[in-house]
Protein backbone atom coordinates (compact mmCIF):
# COMPACT_ATOMS: atom_id res chain seq x y z
CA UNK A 1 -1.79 49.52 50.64
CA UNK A 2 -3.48 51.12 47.87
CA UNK A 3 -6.02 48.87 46.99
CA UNK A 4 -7.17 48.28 50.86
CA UNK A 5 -7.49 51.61 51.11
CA UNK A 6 -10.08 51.43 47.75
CA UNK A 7 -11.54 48.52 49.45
CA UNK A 8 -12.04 50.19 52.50
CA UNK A 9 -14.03 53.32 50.74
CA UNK A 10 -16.50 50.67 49.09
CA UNK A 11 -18.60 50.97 51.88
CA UNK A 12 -19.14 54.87 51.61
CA UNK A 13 -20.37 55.01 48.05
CA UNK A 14 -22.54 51.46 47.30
CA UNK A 15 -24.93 49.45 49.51
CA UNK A 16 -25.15 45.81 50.75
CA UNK A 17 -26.74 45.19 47.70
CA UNK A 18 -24.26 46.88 45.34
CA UNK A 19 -21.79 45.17 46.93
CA UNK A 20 -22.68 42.11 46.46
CA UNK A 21 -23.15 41.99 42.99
CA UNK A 22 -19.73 43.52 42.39
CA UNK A 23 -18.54 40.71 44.57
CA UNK A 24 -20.32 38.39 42.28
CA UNK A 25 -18.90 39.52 38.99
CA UNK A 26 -15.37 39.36 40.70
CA UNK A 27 -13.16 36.40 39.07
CA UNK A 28 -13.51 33.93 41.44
CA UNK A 29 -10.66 32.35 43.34
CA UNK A 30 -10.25 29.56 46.18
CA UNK A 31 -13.23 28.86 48.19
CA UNK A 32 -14.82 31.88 47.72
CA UNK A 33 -18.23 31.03 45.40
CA UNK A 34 -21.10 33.92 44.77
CA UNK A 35 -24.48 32.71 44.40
CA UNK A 36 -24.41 33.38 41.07
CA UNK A 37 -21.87 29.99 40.46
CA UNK A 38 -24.18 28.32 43.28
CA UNK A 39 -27.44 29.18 40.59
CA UNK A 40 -25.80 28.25 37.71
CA UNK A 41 -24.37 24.59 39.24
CA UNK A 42 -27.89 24.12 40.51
CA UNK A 43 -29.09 24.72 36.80
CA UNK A 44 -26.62 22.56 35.43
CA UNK A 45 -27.48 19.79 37.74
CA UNK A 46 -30.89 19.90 37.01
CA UNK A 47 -29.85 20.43 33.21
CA UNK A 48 -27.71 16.69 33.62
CA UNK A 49 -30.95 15.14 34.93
CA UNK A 50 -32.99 15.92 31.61
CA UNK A 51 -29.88 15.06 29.68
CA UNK A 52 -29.06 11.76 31.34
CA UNK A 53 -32.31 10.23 33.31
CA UNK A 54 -35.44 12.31 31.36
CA UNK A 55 -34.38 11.61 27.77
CA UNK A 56 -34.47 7.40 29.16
CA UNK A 57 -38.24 7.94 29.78
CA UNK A 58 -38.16 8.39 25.50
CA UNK A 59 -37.36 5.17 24.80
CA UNK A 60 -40.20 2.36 24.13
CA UNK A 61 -41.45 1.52 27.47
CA UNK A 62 -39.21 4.59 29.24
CA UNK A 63 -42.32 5.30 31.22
CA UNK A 64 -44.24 1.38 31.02
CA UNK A 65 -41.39 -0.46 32.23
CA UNK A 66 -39.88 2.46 34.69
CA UNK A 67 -41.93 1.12 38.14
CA UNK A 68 -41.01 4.97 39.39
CA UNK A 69 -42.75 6.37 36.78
CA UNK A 70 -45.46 4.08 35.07
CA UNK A 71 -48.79 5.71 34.65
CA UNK A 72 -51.71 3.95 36.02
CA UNK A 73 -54.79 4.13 35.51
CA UNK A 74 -56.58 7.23 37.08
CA UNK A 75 -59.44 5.82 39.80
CA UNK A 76 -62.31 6.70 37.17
CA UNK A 77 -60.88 3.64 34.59
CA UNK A 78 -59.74 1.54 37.29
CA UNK A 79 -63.35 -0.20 37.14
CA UNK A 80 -63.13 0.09 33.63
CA UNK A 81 -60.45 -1.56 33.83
CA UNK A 82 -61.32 -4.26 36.35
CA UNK A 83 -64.93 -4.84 34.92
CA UNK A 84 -63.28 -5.54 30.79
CA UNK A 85 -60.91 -8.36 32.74
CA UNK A 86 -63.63 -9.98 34.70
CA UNK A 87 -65.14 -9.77 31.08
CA UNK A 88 -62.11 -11.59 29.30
CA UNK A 89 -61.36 -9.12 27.83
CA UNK A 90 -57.65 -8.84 29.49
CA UNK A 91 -55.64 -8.19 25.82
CA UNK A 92 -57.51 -4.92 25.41
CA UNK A 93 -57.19 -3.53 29.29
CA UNK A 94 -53.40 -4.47 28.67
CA UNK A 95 -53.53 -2.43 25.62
CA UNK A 96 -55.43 0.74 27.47
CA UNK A 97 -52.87 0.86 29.59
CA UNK A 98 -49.99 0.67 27.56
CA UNK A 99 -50.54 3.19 25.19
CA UNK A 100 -51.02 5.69 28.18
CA UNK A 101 -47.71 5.52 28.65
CA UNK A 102 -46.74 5.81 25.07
CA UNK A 103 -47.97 8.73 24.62
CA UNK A 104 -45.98 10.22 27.61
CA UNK A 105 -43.24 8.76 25.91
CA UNK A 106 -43.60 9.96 22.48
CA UNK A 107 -44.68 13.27 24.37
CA UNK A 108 -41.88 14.00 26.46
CA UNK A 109 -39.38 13.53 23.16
CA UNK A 110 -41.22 16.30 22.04
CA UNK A 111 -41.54 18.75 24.88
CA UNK A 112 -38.40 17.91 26.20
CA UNK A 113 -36.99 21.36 24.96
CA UNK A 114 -39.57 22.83 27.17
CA UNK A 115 -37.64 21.52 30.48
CA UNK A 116 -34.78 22.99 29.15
CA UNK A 117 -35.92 25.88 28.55
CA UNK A 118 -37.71 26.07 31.98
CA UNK A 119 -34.68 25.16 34.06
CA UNK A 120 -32.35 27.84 31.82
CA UNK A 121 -35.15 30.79 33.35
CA UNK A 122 -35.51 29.94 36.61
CA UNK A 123 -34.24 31.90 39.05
CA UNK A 124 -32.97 30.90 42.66
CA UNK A 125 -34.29 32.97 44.83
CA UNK A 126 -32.22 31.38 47.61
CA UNK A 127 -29.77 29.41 45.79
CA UNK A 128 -27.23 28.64 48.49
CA UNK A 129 -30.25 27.65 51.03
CA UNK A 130 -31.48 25.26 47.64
CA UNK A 131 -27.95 23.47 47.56
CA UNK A 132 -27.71 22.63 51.69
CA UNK A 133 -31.48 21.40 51.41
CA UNK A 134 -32.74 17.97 50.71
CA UNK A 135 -31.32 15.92 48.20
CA UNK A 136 -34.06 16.62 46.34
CA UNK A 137 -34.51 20.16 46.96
CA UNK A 138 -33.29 21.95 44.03
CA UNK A 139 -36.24 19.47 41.44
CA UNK A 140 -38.44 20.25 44.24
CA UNK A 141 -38.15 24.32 43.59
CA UNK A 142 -37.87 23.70 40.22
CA UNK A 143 -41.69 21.69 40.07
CA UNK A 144 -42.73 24.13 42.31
CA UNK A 145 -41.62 27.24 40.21
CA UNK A 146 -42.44 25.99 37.06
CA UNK A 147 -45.89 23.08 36.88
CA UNK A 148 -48.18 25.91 35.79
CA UNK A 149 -46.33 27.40 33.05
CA UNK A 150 -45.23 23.68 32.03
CA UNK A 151 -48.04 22.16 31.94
CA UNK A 152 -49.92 24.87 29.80
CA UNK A 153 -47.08 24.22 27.24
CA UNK A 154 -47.03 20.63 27.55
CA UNK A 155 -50.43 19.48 27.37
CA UNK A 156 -50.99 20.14 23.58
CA UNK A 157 -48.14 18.06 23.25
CA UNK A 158 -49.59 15.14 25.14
CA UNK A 159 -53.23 15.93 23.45
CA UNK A 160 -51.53 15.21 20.15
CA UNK A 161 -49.20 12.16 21.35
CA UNK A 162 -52.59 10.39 22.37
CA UNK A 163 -53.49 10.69 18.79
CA UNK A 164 -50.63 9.85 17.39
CA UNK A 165 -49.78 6.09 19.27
CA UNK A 166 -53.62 5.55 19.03
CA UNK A 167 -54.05 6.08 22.58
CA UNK A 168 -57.76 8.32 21.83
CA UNK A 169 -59.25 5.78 19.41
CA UNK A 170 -58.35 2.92 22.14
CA UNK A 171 -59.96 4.76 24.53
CA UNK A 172 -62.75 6.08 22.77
CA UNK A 173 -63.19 2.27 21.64
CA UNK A 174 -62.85 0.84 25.50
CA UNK A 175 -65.29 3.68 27.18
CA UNK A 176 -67.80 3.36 24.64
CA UNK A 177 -67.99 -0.81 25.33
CA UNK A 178 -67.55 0.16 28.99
CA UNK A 179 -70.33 2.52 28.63
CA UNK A 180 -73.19 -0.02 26.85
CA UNK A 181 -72.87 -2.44 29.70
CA UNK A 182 -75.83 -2.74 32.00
CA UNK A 183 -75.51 -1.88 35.53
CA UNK A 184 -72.28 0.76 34.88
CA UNK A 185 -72.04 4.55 35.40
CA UNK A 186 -70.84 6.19 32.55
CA UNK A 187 -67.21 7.46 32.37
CA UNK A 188 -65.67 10.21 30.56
CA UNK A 189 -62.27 11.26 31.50
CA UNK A 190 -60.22 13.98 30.31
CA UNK A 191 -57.10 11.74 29.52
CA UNK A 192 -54.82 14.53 28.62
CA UNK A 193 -55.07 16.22 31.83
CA UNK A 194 -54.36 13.25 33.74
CA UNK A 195 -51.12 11.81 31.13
CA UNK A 196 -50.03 15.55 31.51
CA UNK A 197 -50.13 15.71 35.35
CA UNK A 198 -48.47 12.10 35.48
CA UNK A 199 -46.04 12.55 32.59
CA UNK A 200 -44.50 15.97 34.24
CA UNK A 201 -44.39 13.75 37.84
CA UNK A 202 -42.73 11.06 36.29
CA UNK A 203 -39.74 13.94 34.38
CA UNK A 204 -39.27 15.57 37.81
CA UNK A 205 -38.53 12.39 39.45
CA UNK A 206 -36.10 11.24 37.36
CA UNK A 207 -34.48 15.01 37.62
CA UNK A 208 -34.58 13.78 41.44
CA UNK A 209 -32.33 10.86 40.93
CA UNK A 210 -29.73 12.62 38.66
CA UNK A 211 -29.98 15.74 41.21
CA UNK A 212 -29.45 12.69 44.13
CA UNK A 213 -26.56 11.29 42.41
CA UNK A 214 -24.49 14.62 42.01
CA UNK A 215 -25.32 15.40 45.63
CA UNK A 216 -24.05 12.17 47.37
CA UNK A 217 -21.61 10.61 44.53
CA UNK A 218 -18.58 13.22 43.63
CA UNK A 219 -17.95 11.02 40.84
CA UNK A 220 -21.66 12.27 39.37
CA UNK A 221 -20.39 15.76 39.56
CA UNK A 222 -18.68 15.91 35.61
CA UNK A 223 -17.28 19.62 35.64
CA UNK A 224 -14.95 21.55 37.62
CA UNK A 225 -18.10 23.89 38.06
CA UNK A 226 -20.06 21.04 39.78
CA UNK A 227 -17.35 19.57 41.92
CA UNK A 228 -16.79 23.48 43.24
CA UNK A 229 -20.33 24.40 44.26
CA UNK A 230 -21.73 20.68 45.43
CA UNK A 231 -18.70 21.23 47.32
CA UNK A 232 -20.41 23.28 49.99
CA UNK A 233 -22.42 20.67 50.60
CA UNK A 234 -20.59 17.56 51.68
């Protein structure tokens, strides 16, 4: 009787607000879950997709042999590309191509403290909204919160992975060729920017299938803190 009646005077001393975060620092029991253990599921969700499906994209041909996440050539080296094959020259395009994606490779080994990082500060604005959404939806507002910052951080790293698997000197060898032929336009492409852009599309989509997996497969979902707030969900 006591401690309704100390329940029943919250309302007369704290706000909604107020409120809620005592609620949320309450040990939790049953079904009750604050958005606080909703945040922190999402986290480690996206946290399991870095750990189990991102560090697979560091391994020799993670990105040149993953179809979902192979970089291409941007549209700029695609006649590059085309005009050294009708050329013979097939062994070097091949090789132009490859070490692309080696350097996203070598990059994202590298950077991939920087992911961490980024998913450990985000904040979920709307975390319980986030976990009913798409199956998707929590790498979606993770890109979406975090591409700037990440790419500002992760381009040096690419810049210096390019040098590093000989990706520049390639390059610098197959636009210079490129650029002596008669008849061609000259190219000059900033190759960082577009590994960067392509590298951080390929490390949220394998987020995506990890994030895909805990949503739809309860087996996926490894910890009691997992099982509780993908729970809502199903």
């Amino acid at each position: 009787m006591k401690k309704f009646f100390l329940f029943a005077l919250l309302p007369l001393f704290f706000g909604c607000g107020q409120l809620q975060q005592i609620a949320d620092s309450l040990p939790q029991d049953g079904g009750y879950i604050s958005n606080t253990e909703v945040a922190a599921g999402l986290r480690q969700a996206l946290n399991l997709g870095i750990d189990k499906q991102v560090t697979k994209l560091t391994e020799e041909d993670g990105f040149f042999r993953n179809e979902l996440v192979r970089i291409t050539l941007p549209q700029e080296l695609q006649k590059v590309d085309k005009t050294l094959r009708d050329l013979g020259m097939d062994a070097l395009a091949d090789e132009g191509l490859r070490v692309l994606n080696r350097a996203a490779e070598d990059a994202v080994q590298e950077a991939t403290p920087i992911f961490v990082n980024a998913v450990q500060e985000i904040t979920f604005a709307d975390a319980r909204n986030i976990l009913t959404g798409d199956n998707n939806a929590a790498t979606t507002y993770l890109a979406q919160k975090t591409t700037d910052e990440l790419y500002t951080k992760f381009n040096p790293v690419i810049t210096n992975s390019l040098v590093k698997v000989g990706a520049t000197q390639v390059w610098s060898n197959i636009i210079q060729r490129y650029n002596q032929l008669p008849l061609t336009t000259n190219v000059n492409p900033d190759l960082a920017d577009y590994v960067t852009k392509e590298a951080l599309e390929g490390v949220f989509t394998m987020i995506a299938i990890e994030e895909e997996q805990i949503r739809t497969n309860f087996s996926a979902r490894t910890t009691n803190l997992l099982r509780r707030v993908f729970a809502l969900q199903d």
